[in-house]
N, C-alpha and C. Protein backbone atom coordinates (compact mmCIF):
# COMPACT_ATOMS: atom_id res chain seq x y z
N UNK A 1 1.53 21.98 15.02
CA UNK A 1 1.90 20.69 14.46
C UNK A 1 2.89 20.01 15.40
N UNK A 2 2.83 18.80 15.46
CA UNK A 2 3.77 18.02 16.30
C UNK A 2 4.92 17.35 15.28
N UNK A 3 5.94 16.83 16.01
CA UNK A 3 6.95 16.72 15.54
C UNK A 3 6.82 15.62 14.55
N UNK A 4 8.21 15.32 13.76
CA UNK A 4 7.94 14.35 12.78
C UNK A 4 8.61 13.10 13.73
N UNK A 5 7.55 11.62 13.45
CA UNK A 5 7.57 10.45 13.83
C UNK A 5 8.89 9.48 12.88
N UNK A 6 9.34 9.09 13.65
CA UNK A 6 10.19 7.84 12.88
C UNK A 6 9.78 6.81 13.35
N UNK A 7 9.18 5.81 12.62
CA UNK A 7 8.73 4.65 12.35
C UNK A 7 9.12 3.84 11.09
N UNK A 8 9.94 3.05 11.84
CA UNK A 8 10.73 1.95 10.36
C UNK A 8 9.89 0.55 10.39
N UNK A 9 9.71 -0.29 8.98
CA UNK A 9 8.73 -1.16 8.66
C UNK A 9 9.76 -2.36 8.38
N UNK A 10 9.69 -3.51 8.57
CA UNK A 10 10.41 -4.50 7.80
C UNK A 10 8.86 -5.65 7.49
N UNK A 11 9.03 -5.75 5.99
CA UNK A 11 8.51 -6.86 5.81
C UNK A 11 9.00 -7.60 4.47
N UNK A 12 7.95 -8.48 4.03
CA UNK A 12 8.60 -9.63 2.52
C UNK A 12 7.68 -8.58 1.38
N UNK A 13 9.19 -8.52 0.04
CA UNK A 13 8.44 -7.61 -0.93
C UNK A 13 7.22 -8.06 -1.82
N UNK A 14 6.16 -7.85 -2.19
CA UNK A 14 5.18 -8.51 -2.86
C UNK A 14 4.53 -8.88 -1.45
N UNK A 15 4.39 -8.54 -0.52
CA UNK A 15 3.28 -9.04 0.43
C UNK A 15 2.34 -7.44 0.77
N UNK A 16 1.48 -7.80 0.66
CA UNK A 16 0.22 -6.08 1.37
C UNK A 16 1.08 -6.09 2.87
N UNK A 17 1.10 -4.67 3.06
CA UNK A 17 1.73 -4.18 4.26
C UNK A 17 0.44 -2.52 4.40
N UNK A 18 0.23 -2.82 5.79
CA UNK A 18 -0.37 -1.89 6.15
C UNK A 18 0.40 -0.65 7.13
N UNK A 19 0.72 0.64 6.75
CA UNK A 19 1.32 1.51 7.36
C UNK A 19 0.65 1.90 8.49
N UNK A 20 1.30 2.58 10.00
CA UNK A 20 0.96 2.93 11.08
C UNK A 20 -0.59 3.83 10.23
N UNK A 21 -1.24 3.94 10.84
CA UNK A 21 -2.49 5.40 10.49
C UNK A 21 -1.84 6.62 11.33
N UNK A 22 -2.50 7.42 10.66
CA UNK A 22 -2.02 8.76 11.34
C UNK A 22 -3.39 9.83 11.30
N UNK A 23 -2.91 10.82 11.31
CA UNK A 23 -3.78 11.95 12.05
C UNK A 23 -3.29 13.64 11.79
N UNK A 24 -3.43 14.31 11.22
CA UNK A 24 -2.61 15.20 11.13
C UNK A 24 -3.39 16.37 12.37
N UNK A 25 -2.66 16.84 12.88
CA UNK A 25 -3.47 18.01 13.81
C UNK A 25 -2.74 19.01 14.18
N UNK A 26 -3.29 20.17 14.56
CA UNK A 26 -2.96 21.45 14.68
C UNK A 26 -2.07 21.63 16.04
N UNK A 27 -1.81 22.24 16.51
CA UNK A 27 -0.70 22.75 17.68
C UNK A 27 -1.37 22.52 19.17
N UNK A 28 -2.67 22.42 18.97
CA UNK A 28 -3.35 22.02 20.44
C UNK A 28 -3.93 20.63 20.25
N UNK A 29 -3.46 20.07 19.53
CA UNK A 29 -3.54 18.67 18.66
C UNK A 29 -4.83 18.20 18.17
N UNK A 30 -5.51 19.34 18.32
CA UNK A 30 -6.93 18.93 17.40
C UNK A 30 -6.74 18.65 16.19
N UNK A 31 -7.65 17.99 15.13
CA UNK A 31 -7.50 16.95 13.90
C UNK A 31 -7.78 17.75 12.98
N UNK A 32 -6.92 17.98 12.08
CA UNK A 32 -6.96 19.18 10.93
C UNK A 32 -8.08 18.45 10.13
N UNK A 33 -8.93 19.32 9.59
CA UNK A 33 -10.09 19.12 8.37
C UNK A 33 -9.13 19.60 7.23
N UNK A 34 -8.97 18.48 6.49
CA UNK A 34 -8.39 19.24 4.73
C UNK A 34 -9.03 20.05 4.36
N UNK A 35 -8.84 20.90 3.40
CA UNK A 35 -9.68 21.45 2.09
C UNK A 35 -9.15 20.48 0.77
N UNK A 36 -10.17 20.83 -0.30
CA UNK A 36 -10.00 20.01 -1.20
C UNK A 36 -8.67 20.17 -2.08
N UNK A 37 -7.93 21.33 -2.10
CA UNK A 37 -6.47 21.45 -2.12
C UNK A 37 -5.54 21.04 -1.75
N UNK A 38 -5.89 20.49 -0.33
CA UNK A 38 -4.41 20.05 0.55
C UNK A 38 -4.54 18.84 0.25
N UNK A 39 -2.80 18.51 0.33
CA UNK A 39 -3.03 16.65 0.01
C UNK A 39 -1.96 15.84 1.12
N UNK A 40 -1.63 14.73 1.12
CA UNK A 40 -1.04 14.24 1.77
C UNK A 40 -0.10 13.17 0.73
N UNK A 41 1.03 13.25 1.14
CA UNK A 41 2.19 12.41 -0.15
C UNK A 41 3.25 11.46 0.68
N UNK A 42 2.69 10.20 0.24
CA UNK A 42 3.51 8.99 0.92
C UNK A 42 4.87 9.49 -0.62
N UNK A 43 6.44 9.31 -0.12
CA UNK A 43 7.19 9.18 -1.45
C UNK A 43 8.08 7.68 -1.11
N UNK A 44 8.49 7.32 -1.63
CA UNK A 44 9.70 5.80 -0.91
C UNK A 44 10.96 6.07 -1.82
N UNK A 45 12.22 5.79 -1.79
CA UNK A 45 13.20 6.44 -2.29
C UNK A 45 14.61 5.07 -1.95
N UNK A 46 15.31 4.78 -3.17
CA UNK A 46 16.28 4.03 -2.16
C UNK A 46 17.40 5.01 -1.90
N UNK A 47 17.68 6.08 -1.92
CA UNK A 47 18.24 7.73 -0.88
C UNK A 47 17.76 8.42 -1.36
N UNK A 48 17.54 9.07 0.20
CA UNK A 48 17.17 10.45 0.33
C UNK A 48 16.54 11.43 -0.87
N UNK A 49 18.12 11.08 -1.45
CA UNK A 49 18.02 12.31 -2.38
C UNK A 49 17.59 11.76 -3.99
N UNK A 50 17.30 10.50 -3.88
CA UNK A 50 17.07 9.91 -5.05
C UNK A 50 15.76 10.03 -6.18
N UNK A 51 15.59 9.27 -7.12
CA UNK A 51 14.47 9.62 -7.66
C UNK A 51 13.42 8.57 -6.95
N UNK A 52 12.21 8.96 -6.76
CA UNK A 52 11.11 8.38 -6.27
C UNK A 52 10.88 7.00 -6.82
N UNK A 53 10.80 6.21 -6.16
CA UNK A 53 9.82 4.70 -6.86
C UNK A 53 8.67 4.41 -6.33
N UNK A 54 8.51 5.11 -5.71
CA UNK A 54 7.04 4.44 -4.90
C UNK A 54 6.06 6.10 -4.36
N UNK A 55 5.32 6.01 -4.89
CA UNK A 55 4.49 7.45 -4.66
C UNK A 55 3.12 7.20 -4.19
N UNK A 56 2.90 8.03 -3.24
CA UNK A 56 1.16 8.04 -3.09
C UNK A 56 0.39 9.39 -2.50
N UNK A 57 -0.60 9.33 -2.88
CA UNK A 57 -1.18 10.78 -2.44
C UNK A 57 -2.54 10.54 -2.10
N UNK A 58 -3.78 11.14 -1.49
CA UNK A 58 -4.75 10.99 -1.31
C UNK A 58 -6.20 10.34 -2.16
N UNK A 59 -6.68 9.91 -2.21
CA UNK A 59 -6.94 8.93 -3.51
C UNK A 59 -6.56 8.31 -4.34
N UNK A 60 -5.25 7.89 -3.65
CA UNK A 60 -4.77 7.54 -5.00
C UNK A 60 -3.40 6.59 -4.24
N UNK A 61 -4.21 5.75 -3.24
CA UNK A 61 -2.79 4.97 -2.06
C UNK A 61 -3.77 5.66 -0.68
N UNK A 62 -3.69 6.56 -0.50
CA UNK A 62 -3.78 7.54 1.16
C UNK A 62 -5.15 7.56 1.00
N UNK A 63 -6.00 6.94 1.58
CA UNK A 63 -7.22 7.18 1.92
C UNK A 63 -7.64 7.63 3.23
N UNK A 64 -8.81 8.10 3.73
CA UNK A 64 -9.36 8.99 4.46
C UNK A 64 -10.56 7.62 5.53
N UNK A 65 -10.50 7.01 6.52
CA UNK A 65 -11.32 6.19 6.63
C UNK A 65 -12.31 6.46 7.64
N UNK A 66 -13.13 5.76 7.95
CA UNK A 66 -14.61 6.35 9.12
C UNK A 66 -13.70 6.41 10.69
N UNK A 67 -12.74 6.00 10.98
CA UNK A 67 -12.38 6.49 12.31
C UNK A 67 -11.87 7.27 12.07
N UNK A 68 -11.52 8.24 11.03
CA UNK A 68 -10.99 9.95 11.37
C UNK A 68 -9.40 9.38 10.88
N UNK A 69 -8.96 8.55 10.73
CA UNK A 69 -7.81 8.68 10.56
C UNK A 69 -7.32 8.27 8.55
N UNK A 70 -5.78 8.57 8.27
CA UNK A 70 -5.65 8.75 6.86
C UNK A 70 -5.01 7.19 7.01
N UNK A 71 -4.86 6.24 6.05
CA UNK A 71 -4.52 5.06 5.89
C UNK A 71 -3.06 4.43 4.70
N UNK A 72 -2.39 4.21 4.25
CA UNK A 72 -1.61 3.87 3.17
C UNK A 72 -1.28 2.16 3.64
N UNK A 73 -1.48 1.58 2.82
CA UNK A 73 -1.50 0.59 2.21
C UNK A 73 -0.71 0.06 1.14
N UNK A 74 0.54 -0.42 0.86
CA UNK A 74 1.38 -1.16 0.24
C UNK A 74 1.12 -1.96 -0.49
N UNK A 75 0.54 -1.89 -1.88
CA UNK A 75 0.02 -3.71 -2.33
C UNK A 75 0.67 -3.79 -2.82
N UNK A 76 0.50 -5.39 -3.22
CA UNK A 76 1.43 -6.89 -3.41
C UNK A 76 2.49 -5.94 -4.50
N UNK A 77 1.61 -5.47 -5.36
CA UNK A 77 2.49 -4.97 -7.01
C UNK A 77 3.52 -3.69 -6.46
N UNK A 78 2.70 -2.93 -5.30
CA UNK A 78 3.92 -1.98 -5.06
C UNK A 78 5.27 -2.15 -5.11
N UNK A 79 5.86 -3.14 -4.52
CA UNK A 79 7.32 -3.72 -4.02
C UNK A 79 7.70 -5.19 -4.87
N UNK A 80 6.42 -5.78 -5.48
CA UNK A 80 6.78 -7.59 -6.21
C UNK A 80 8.05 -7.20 -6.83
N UNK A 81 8.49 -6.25 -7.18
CA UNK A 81 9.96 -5.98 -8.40
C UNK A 81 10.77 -5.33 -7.48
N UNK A 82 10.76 -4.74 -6.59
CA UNK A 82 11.97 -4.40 -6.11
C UNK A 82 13.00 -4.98 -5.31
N UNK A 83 14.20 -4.58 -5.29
CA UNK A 83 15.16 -5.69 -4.72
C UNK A 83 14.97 -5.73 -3.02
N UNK A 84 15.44 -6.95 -2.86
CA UNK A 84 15.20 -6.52 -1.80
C UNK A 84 16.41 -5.86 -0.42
N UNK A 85 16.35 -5.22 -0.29
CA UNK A 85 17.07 -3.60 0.90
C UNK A 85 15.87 -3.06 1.48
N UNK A 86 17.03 -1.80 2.10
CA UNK A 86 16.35 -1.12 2.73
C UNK A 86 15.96 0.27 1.93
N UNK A 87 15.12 0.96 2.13
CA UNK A 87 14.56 1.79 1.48
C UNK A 87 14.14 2.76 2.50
N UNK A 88 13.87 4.53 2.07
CA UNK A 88 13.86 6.20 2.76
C UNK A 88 12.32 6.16 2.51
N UNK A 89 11.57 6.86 3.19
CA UNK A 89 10.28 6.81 3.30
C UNK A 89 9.69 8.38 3.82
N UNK A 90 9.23 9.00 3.42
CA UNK A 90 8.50 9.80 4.56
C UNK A 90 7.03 10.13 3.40
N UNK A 91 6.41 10.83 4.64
CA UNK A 91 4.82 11.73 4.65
C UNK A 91 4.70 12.84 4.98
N UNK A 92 4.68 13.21 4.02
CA UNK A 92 4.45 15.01 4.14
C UNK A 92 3.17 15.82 3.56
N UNK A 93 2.78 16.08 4.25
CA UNK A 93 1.69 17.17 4.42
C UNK A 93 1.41 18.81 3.68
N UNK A 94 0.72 18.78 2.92
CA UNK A 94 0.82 19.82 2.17
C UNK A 94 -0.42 20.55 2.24
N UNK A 95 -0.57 21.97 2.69
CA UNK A 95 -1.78 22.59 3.24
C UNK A 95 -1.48 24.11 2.14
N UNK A 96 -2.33 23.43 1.26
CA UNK A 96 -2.53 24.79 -0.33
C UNK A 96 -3.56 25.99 0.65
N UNK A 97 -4.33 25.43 1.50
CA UNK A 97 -5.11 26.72 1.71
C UNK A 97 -4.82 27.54 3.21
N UNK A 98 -3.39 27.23 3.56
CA UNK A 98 -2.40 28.33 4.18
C UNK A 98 -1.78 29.39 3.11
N UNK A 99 -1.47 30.58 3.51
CA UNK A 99 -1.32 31.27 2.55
C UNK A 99 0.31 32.24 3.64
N UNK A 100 1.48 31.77 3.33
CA UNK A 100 1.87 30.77 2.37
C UNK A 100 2.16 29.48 2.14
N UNK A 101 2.09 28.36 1.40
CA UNK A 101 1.76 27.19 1.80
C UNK A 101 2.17 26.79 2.38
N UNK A 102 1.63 25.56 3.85
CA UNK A 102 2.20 25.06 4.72
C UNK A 102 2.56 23.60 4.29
N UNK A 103 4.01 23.32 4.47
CA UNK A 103 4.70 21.97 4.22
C UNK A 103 5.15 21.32 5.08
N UNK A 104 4.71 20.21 6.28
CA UNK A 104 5.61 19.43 7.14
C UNK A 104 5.40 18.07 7.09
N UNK A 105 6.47 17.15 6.85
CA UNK A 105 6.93 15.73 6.98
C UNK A 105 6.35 15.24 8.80
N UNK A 106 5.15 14.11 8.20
CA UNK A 106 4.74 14.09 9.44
C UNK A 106 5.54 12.89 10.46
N UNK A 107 5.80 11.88 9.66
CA UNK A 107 6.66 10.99 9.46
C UNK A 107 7.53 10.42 8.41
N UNK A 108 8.50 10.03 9.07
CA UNK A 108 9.74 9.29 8.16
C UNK A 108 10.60 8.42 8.90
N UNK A 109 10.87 7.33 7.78
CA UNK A 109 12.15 6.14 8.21
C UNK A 109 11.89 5.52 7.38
N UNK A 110 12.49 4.17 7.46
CA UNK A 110 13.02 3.31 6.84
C UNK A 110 12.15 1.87 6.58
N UNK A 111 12.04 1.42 5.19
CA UNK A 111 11.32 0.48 4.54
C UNK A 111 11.89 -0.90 4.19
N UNK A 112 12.41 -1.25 5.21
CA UNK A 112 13.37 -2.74 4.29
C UNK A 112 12.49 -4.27 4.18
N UNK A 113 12.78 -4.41 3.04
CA UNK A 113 11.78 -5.25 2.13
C UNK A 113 12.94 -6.71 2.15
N UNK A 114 12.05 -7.66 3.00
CA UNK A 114 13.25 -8.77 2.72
C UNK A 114 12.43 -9.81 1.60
N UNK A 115 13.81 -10.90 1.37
CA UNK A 115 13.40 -11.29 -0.07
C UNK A 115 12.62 -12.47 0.24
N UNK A 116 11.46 -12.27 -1.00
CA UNK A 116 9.78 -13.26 -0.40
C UNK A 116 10.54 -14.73 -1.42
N UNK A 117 10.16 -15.90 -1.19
CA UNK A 117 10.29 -16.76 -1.76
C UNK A 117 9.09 -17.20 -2.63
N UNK A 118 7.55 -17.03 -2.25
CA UNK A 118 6.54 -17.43 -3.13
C UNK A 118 6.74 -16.26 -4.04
N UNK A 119 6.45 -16.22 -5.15
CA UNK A 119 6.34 -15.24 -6.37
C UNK A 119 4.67 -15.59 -6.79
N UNK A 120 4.15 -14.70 -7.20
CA UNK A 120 2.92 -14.75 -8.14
C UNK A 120 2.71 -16.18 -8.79
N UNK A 121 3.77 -16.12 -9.96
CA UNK A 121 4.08 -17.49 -10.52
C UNK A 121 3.95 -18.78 -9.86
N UNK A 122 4.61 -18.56 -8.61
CA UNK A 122 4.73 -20.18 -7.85
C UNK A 122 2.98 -20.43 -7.06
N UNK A 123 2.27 -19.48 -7.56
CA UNK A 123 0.75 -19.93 -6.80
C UNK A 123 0.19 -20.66 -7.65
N UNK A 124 -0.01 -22.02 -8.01
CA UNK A 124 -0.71 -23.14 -8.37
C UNK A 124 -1.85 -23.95 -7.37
């Protein structure tokens, strides 16, 4: 596995934001095949150590697309309510069919959401 990436995002909250793609791969950097166990978990946090507001996992946010790579995607409703700061981010990797399970953060940093002026409401 290669090291974990820091990549920080700034954009307006309530707008679709598309995250870097990634790739997860093994130590000679060939492209790991999941099993249907292993998953992949976007979490967003305003610290570290805080409780989660923003979650995603493989079907469900993290999709799998035809160039081989995994995707996360931010929509409008993810962030329309949150204030706007900066926000803790990472992706971590969870491999159930290592025995014992393998856990590494492939990337992490920072999410700061500046404040959007159109709202839902103001689209007439």
């Amino acid at each position: 596995m290669t090291k974990t990436k820091i990549i920080d995002y700034e954009f307006k909250r309530g707008d679709t934001a598309f995250l870097e793609k990634f790739r997860p791969n093994d130590l000679n950097g060939i492209p790991l095949t999941l099993s249907a166990d292993d998953n992949i978990y976007f979490t967003m946090k305003q610290e570290a150590d805080g409780q989660a507001i923003l979650k995603k996992k493989i079907n469900n946010g993290i999709t799998y697309e035809e160039d081989g790579y995994f995707h996360i995607t931010l929509e409008p409703q993810d962030t329309a309510n949150l204030s706007a700061e900066t926000y803790k981010y990472d992706i971590e990797l969870v491999l159930q069919s290592f025995e014992p399970t393998y856990v590494k953060t492939l990337i992490e940093g920072e999410i700061t959401l500046l404040q959007d002026i159109t709202k839902e409401g103001d689209r007439v």
